[in-house]
N, C-alpha and C. Protein backbone atom coordinates (compact mmCIF):
# COMPACT_ATOMS: atom_id res chain seq x y z
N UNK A 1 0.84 -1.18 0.00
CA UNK A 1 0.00 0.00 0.00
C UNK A 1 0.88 1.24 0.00
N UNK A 2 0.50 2.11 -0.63
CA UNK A 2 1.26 3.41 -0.81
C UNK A 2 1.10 4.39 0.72
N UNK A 3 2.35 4.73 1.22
CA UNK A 3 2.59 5.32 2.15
C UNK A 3 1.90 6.73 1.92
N UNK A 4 2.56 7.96 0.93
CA UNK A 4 2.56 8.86 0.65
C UNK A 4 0.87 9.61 0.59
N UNK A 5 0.36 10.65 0.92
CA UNK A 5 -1.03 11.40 0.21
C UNK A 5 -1.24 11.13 -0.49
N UNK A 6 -0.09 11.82 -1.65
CA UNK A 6 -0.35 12.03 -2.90
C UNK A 6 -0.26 10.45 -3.49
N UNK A 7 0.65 9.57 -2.88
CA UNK A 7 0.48 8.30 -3.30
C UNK A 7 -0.69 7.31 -3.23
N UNK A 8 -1.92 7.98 -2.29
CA UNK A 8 -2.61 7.17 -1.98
C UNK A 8 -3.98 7.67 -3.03
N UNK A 9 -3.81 9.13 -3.14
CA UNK A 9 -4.89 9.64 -4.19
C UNK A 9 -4.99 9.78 -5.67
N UNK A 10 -3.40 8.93 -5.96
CA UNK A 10 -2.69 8.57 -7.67
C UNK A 10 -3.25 6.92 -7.15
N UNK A 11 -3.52 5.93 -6.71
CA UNK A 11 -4.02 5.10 -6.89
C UNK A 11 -5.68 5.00 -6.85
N UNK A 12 -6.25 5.71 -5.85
CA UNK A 12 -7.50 5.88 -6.17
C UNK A 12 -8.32 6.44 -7.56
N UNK A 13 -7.13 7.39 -7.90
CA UNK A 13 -7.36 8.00 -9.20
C UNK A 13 -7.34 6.52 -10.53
N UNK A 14 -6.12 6.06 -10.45
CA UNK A 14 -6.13 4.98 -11.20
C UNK A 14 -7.07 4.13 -11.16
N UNK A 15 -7.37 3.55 -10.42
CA UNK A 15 -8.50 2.65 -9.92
C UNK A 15 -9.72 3.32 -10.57
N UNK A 16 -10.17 4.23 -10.09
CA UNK A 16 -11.22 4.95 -11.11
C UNK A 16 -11.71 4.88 -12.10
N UNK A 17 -10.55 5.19 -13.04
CA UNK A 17 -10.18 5.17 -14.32
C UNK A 17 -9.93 4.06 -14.93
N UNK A 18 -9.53 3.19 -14.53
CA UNK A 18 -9.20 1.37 -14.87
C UNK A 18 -10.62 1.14 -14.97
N UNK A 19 -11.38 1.14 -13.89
CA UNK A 19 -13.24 0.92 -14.12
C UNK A 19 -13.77 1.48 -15.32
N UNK A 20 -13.46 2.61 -15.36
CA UNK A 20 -14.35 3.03 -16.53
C UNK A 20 -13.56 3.21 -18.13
N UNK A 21 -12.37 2.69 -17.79
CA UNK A 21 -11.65 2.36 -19.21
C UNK A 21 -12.12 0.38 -19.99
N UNK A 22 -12.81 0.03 -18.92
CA UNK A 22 -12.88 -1.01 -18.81
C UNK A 22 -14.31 -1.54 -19.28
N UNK A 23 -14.78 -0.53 -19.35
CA UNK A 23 -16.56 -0.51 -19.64
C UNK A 23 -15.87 -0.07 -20.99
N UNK A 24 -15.58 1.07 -21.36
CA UNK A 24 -15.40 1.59 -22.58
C UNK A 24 -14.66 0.16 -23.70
N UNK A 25 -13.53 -0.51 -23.54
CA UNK A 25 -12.69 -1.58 -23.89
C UNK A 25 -13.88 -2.74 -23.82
N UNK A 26 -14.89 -2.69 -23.52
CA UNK A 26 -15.76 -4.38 -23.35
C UNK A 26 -16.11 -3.35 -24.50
N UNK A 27 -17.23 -2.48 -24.04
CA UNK A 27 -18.04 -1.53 -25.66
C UNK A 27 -17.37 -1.70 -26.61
N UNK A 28 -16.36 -1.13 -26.98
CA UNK A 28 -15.62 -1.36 -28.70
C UNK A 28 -15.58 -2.99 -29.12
N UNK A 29 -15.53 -3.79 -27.69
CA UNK A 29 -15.00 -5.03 -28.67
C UNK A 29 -16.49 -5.79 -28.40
N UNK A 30 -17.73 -5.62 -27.97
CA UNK A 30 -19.07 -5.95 -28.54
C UNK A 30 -19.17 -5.51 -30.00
N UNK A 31 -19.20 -4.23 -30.31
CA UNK A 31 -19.55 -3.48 -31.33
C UNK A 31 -18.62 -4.21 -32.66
N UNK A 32 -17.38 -4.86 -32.06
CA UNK A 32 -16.74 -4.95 -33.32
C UNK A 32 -17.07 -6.02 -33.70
N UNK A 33 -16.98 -7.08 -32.76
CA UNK A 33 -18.12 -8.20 -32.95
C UNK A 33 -19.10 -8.31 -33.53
N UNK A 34 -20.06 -7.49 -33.31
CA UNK A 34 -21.35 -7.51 -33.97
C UNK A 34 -20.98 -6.67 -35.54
N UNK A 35 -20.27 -5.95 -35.72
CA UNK A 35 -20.23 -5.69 -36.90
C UNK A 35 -18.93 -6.75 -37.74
N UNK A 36 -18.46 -7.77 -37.56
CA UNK A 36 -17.73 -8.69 -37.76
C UNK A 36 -18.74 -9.46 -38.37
N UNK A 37 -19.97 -9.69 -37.46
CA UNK A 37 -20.41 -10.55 -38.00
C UNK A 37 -22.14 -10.89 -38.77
N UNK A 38 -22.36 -9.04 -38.52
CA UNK A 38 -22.89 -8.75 -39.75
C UNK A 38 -22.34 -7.31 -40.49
N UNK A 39 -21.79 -7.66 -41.48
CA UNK A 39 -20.86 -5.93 -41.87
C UNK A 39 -21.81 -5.23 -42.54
N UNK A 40 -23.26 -4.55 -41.92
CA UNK A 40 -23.67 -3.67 -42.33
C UNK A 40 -23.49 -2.46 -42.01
N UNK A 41 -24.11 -1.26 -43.10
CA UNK A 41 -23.18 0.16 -42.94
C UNK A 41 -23.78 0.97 -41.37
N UNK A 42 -24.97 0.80 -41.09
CA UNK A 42 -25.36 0.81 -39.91
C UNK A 42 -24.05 0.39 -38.45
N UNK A 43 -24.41 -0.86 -38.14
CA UNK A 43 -22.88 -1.55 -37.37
C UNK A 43 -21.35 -1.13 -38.11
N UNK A 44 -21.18 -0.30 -39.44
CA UNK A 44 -19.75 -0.42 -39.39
C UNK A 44 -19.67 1.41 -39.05
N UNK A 45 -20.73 2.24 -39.13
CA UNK A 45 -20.64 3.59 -38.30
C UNK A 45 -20.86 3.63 -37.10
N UNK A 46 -21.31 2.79 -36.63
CA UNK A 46 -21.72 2.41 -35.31
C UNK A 46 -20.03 2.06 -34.37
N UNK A 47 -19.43 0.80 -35.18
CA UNK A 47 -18.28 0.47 -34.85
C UNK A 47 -17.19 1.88 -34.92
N UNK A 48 -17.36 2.70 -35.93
CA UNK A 48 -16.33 3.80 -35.82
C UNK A 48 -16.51 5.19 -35.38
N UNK A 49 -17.85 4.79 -34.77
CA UNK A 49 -17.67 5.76 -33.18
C UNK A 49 -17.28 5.52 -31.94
N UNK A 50 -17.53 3.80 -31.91
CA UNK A 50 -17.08 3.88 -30.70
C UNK A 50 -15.14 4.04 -30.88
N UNK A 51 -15.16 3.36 -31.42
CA UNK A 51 -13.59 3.60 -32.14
C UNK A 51 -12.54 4.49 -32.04
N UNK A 52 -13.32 5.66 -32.67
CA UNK A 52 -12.87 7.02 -32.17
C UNK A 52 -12.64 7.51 -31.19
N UNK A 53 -13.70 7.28 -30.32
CA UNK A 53 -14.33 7.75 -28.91
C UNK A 53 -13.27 7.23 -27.65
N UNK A 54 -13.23 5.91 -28.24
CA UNK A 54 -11.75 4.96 -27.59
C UNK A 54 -10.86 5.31 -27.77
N UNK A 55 -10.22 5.91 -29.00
CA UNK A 55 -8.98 6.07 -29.21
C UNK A 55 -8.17 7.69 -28.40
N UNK A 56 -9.58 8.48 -28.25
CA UNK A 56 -9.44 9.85 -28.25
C UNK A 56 -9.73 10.19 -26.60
N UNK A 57 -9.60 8.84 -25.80
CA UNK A 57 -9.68 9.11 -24.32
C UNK A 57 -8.35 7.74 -24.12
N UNK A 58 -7.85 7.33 -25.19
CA UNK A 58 -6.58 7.13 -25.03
C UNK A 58 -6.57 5.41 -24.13
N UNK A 59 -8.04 4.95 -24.44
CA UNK A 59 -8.19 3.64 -23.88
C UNK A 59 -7.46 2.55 -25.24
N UNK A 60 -6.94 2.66 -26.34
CA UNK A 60 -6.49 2.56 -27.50
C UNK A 60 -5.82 3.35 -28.17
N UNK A 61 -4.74 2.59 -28.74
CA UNK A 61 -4.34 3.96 -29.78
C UNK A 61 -4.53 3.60 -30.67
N UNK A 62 -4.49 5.44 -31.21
CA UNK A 62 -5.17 5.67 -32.55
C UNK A 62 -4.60 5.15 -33.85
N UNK A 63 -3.78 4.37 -34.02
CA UNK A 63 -3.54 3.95 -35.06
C UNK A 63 -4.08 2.35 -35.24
N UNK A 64 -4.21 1.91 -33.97
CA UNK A 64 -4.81 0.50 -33.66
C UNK A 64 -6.70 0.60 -33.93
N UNK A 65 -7.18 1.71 -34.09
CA UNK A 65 -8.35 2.56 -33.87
C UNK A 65 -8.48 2.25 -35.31
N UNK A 66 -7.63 3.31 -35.96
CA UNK A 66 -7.63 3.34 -37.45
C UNK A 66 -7.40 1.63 -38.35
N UNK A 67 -6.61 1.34 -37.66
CA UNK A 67 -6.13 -0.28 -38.17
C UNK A 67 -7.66 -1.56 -38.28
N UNK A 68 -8.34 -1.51 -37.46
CA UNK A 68 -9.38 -1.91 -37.12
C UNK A 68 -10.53 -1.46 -37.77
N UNK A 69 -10.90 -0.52 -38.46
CA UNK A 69 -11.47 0.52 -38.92
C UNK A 69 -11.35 0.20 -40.54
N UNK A 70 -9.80 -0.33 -40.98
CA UNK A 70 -9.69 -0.37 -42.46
C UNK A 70 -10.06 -1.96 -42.56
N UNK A 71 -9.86 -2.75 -41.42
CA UNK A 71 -10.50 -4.19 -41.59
C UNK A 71 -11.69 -4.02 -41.68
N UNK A 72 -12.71 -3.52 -41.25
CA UNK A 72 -13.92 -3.21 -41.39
C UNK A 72 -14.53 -3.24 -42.79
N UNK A 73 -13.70 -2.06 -42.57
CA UNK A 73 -14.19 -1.79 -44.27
C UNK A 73 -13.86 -2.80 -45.48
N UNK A 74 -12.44 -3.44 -45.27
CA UNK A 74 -12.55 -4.41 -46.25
C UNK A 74 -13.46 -5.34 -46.20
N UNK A 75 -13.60 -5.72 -44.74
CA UNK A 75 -15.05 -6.68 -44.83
C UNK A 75 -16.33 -6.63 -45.41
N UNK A 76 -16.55 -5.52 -45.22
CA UNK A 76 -17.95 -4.73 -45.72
C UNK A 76 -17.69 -5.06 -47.95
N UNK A 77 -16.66 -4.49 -48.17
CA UNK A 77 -16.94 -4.70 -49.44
C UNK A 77 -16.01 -5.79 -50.02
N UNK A 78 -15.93 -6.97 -49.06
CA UNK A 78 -15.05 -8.32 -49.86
C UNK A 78 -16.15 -8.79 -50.87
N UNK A 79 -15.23 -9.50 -51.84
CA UNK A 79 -15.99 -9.76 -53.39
C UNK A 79 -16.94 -11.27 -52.67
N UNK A 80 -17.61 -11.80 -53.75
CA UNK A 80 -18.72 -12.73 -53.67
C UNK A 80 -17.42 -13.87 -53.79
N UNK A 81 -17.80 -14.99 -53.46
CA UNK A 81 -16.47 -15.99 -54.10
C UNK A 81 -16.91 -16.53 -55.69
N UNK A 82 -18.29 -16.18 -56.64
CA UNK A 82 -18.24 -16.12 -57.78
C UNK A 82 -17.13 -15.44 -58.72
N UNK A 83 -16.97 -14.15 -58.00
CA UNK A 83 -16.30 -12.91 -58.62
C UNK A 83 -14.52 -13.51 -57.96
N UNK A 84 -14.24 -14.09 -56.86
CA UNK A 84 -12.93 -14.59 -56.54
C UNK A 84 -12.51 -15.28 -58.08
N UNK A 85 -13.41 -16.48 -58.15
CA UNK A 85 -12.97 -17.51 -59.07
C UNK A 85 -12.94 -16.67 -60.19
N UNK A 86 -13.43 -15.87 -61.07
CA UNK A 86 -13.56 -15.27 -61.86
C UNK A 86 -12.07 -14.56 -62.05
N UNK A 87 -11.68 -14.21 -61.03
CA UNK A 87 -10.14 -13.28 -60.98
C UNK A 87 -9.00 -14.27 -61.25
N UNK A 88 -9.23 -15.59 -60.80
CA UNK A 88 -8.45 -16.43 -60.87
C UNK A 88 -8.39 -17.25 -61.97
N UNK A 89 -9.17 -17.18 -62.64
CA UNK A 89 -9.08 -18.11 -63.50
C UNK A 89 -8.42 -17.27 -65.49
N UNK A 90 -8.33 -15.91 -64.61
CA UNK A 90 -7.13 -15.18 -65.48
C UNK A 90 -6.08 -15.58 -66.05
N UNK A 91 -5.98 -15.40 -67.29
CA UNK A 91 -4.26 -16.22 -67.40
C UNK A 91 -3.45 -15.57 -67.08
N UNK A 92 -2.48 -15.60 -67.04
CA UNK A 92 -1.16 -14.58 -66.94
C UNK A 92 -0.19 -14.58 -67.86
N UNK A 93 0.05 -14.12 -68.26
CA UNK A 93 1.40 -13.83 -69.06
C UNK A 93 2.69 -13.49 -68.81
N UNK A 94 4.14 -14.66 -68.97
CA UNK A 94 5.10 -14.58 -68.58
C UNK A 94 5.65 -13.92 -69.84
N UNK A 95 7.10 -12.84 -68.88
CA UNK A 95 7.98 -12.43 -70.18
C UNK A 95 8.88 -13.51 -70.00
N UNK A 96 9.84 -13.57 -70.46
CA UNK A 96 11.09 -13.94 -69.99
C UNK A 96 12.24 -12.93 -70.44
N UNK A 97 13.33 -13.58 -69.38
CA UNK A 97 14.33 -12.28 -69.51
C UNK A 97 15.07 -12.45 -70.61
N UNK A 98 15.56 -11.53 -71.26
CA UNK A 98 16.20 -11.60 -72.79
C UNK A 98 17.72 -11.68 -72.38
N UNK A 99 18.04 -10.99 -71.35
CA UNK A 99 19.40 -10.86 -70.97
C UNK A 99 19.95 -12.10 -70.36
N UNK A 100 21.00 -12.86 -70.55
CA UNK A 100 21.23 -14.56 -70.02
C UNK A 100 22.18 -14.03 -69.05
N UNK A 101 22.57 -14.45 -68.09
CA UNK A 101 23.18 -14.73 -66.85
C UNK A 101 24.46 -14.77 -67.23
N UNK A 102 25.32 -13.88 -66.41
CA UNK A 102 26.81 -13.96 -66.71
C UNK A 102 27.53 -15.20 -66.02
N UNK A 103 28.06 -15.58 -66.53
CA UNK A 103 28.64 -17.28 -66.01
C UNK A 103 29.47 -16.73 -65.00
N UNK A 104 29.72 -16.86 -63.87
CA UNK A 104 30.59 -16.82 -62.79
C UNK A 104 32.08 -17.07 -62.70
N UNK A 105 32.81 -16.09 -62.37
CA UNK A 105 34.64 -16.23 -62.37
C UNK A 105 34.77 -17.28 -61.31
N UNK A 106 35.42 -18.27 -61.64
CA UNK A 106 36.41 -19.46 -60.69
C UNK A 106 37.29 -18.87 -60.77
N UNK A 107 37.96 -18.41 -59.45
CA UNK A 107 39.10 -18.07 -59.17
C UNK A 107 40.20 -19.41 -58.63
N UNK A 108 41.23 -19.69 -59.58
CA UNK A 108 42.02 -20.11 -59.50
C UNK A 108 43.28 -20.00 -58.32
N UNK A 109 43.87 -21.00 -57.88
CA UNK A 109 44.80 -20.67 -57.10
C UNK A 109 45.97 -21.34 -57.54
N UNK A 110 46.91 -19.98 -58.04
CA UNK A 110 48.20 -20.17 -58.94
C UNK A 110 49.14 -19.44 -57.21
């Protein structure tokens, strides 16, 4: 236990704040959930408020905020797997290199 005043009213303070960073941290990761696992545009504005809201009281950072945010969105507009196979079944076209490979010096020992 902290001896000090000020030591004893920097843990109460923390404590505080751990509670209600803790409500906020369950909220974002319901919300992301539910928009995980239906990615409508409703749940994915929904998801990037709380998002924000998290990032900007510093229960997250904001780039982990943002990072989470661009998964979203790819989810929301991933292709059908009709349109996958469709991409794949592209041919491709190889060049080849015109320039041939310089044969390698064996260095001799004279």
């Amino acid at each position: 236990m902290p001896v000090l005043q000020s030591s004893k009213k920097a843990l109460r303070n923390a404590r505080r704040k751990a509670k209600s960073n803790l409500v906020v941290r369950n909220r974002y990761k319901d919300v992301l959930k539910a928009a995980r696992k239906n990615p409508t545009e409703a749940n994915i504005k929904k998801a990037y408020s709380v998002l924000d809201k998290a990032a900007k009281i510093n229960v997250i950072h904001k780039n982990k905020a943002s990072r989470l945010k661009s998964r979203l969105v790819k989810l929301a507009t991933k292709k059908t797997p009709q349109e996958e196979t469709k991409k794949q079944t592209r041919k491709k076209t190889q060049t080849k290199n015109k320039t041939p490979k310089k044969p390698q010096k064996i260095a001799s020992k004279n």
